[in-house]
Protein backbone atom coordinates (compact mmCIF):
# COMPACT_ATOMS: atom_id res chain seq x y z
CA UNK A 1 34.27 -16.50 72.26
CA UNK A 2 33.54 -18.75 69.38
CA UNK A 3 29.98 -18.48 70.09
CA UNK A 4 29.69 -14.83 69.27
CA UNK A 5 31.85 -15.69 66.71
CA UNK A 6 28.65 -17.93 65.23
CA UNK A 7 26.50 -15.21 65.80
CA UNK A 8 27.78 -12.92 64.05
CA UNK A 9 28.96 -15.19 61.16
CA UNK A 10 25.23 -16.11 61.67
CA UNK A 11 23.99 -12.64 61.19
CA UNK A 12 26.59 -11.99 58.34
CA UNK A 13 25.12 -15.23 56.45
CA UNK A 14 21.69 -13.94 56.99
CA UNK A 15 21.74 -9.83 55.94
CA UNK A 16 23.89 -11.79 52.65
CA UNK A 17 21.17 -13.63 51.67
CA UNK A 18 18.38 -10.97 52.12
CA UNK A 19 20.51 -8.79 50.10
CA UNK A 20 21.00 -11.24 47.70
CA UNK A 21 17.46 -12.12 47.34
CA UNK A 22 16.44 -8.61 47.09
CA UNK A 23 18.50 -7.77 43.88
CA UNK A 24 16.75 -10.55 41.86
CA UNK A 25 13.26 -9.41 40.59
CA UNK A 26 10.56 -11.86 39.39
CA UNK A 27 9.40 -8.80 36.53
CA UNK A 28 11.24 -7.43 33.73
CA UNK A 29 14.27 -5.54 33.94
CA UNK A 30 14.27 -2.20 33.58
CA UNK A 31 15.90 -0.18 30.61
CA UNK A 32 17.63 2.81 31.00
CA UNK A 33 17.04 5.68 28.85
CA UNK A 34 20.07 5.41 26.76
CA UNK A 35 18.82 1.59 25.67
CA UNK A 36 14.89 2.84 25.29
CA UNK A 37 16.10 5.92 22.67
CA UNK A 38 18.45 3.66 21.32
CA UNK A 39 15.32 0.93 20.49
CA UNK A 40 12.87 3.64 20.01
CA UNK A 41 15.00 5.39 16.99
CA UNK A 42 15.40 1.66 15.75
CA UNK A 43 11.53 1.47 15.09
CA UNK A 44 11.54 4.70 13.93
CA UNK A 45 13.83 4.01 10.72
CA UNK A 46 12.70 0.83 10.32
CA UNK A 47 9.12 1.90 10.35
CA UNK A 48 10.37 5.45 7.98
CA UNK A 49 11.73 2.57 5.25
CA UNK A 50 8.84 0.35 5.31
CA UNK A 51 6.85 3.68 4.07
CA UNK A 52 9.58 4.50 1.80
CA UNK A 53 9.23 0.96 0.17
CA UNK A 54 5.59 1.03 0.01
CA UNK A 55 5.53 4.18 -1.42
CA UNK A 56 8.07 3.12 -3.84
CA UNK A 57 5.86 0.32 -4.80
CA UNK A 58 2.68 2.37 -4.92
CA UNK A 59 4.59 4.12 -7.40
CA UNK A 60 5.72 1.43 -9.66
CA UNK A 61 2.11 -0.12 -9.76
CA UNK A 62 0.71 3.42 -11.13
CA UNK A 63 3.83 3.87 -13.56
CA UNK A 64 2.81 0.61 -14.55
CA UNK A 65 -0.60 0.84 -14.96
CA UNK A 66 -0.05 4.57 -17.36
CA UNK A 67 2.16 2.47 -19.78
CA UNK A 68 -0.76 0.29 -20.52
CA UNK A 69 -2.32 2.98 -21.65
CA UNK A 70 -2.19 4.34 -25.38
CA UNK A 71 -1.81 7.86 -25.68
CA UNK A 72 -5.43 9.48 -26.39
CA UNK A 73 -5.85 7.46 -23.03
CA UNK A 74 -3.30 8.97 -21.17
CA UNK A 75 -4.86 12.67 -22.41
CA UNK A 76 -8.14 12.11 -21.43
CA UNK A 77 -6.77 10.49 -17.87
CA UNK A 78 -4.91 14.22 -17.85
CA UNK A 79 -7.38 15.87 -18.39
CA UNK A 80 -9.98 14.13 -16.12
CA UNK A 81 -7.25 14.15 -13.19
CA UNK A 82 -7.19 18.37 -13.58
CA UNK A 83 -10.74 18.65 -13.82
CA UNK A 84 -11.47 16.38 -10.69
CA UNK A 85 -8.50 18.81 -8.47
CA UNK A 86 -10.12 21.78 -9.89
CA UNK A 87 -13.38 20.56 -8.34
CA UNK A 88 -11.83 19.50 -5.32
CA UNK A 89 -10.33 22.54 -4.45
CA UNK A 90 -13.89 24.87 -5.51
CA UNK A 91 -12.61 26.43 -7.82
CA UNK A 92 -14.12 27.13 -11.58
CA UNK A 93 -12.51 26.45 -15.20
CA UNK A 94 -10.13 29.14 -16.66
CA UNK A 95 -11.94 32.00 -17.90
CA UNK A 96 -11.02 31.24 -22.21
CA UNK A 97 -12.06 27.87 -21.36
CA UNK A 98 -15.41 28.96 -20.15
CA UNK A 99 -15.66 31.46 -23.10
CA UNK A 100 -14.83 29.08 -25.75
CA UNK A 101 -17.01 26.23 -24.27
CA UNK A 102 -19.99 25.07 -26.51
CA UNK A 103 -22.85 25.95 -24.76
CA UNK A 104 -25.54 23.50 -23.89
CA UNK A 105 -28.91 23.58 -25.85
CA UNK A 106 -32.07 24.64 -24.25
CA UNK A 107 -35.19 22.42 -24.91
C-alpha cells in the first residue's frame, strides 16, 4: 500500500512541476488589449502636446521676429508674403492692379 502511495505522490510531484515550469516564459509577457490601448492613447497625447508646444514655439519665434521689424518693413513683408501665395497658387494680380501698374519700357 504505501508504495502506490509513493507513486502516485511521485506522479503528483512530477505533473506539479511540469505545470509549474510551463507557466514561466523566458520572453516578454504579453499585454492584453485593454493595457496596449491604454499605452497606445498615452503616446498619442503625449506625442499631440509635444506638436502643440512646438507649434506654440514656432509661433513665438515668428511673433518675435515681426516686432523687430519697423513698420514700412512689416508692409513690404505683407505685401511680398501675398504676392509669393498668389504665385503659388497660379493665379494672376487683381485686375485694377494690373490696370494701374506702370508698364515696363521697351528698349
Amino acid at each position: 500500500m504505501s508504495f502506490k502511495k509513493n507513486i502516485v505522490f511521485l506522479l503528483f510531484l512530477f505533473s506539479f512541476f511540469t505545470a509549474l515550469s510551463q507557466e514561466k516564459g523566458t520572453g516578454p509577457k504579453e499585454k492584453s488589449v485593454s493595457t496596449q490601448r491604454k499605452i497606445q492613447k498615452k503616446e498619442r497625447l503625449e506625442a499631440r502636446e509635444k506638436r502643440r508646444k512646438e507649434k506654440a514655439e514656432r509661433k513665438a519665434i515668428k511673433k518675435h521676429h515681426k516686432r523687430l521689424q519697423t513698420k514700412k518693413v512689416r508692409k513690404r513683408m505683407k505685401q511680398s508674403k501675398t504676392k509669393s501665395n498668389l504665385n503659388n497658387d497660379n493665379r494672376r494680380e487683381p485686375f485694377f492692379k494690373r490696370l494701374f501698374k506702370k508698364k515696363k519700357r521697351k528698349k
